[in-house]
C-alpha atoms as a PDB file:
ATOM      1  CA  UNK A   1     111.895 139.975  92.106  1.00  0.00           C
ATOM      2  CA  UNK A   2     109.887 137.217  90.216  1.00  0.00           C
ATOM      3  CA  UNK A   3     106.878 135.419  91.325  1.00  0.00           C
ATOM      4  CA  UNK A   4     108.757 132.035  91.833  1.00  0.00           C
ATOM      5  CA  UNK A   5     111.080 133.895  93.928  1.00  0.00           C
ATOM      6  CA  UNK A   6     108.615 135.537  95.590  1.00  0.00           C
ATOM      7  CA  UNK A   7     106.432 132.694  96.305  1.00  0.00           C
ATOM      8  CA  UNK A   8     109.184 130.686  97.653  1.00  0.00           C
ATOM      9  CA  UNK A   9     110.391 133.271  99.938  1.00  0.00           C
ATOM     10  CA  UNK A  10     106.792 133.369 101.542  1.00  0.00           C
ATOM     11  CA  UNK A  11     106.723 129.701 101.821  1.00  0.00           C
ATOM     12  CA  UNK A  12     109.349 129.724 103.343  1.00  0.00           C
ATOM     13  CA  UNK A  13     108.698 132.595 105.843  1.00  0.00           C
ATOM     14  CA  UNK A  14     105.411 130.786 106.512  1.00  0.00           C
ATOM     15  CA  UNK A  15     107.724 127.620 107.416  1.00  0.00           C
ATOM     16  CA  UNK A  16     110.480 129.132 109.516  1.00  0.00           C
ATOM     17  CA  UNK A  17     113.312 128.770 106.673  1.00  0.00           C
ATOM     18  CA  UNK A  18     115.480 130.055 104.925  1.00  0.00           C
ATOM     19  CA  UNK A  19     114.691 130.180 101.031  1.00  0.00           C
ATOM     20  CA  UNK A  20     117.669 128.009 100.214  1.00  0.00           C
ATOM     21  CA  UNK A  21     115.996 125.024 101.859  1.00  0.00           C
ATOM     22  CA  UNK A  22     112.717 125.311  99.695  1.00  0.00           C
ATOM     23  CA  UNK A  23     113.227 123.553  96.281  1.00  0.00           C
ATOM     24  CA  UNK A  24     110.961 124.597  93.987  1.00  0.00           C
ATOM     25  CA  UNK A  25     109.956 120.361  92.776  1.00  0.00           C
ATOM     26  CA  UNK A  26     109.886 119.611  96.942  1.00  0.00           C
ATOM     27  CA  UNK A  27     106.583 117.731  97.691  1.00  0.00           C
ATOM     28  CA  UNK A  28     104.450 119.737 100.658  1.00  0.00           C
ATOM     29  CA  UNK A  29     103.386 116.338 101.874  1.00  0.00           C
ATOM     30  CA  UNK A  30     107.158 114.289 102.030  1.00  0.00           C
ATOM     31  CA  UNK A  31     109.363 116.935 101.361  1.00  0.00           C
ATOM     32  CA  UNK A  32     107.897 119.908 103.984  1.00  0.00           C
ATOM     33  CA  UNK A  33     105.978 117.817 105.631  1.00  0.00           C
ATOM     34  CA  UNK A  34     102.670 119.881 105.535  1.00  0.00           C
ATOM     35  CA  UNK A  35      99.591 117.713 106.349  1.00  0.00           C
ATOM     36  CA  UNK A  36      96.379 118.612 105.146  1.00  0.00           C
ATOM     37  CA  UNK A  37      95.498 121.515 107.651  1.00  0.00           C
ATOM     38  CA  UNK A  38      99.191 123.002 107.295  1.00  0.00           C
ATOM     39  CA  UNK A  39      98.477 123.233 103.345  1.00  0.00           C
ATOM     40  CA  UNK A  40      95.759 124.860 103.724  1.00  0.00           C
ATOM     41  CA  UNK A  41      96.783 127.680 106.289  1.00  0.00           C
ATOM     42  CA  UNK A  42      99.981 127.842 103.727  1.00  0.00           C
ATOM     43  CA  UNK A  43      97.904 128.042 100.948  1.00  0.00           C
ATOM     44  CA  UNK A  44      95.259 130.562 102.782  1.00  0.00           C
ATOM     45  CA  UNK A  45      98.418 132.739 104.322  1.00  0.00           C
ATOM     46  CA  UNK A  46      99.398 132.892 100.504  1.00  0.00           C
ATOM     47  CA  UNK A  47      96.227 133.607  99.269  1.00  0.00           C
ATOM     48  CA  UNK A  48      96.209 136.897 101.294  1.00  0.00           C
ATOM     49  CA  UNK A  49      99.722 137.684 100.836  1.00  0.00           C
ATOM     50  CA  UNK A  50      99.241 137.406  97.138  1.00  0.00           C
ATOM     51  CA  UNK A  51      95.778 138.638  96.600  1.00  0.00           C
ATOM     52  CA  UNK A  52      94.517 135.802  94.849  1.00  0.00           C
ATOM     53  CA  UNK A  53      91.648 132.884  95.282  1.00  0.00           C
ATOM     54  CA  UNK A  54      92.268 129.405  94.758  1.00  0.00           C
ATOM     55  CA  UNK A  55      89.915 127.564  92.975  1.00  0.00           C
ATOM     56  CA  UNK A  56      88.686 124.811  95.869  1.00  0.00           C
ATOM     57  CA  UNK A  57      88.881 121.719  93.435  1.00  0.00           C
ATOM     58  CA  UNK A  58      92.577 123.090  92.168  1.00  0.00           C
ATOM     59  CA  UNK A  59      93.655 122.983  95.264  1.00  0.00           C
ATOM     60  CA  UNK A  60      93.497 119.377  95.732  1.00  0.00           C
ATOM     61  CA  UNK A  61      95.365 118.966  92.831  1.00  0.00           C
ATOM     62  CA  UNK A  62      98.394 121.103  94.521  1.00  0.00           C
ATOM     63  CA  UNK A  63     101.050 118.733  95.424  1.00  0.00           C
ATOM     64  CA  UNK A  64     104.613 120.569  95.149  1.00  0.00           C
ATOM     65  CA  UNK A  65     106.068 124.008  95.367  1.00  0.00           C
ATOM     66  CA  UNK A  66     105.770 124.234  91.920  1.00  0.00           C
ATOM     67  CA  UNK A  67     102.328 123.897  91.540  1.00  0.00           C
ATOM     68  CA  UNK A  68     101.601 126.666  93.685  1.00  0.00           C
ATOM     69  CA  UNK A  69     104.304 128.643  91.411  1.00  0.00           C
ATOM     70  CA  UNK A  70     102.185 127.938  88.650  1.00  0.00           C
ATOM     71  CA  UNK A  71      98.795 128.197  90.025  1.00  0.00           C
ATOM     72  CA  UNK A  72      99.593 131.851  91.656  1.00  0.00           C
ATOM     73  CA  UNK A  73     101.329 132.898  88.484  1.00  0.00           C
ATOM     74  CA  UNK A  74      98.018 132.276  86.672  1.00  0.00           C
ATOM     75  CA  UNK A  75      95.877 133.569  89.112  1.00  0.00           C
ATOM     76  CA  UNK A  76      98.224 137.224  88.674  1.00  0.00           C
ATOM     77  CA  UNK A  77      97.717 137.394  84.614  1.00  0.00           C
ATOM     78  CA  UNK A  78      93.711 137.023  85.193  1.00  0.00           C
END
């Protein structure tokens, strides 16, 4: 399994849904409707899940599904 497959499926685990209904460009904010605490106990559930540490200030920037693709894919090559 890839990354983006595998990050998705934890998303979506994290939300209650299946895969199919996260799009990888979907917005956490309109899209998945994730408020500020909710991104952060996504992004913290992920963080364990994935064995990696977000950078606090990139983590602002972290707006869609894809961005957390990206951000964890990075984080795994370091």
């Amino acid at each position: 399994m890839n990354t983006q497959k595998e990050v998705i499926a934890a998303i979506a685990k994290h939300l209650a849904v299946t895969p199919a209904d996260i799009d990888i460009s979907a917005s956490l904010a309109e899209d998945l409707g994730l408020g500020p605490l909710e991104k952060a106990d996504l992004l913290s559930n992920l963080s364990s899940q994935f064995k990696v540490t977000f950078d606090p200030l990139e983590v602002e920037n972290i707006e869609t599904v894809h961005d957390i693709v990206v951000m964890i894919e990075d984080l795994l090559i370091e």
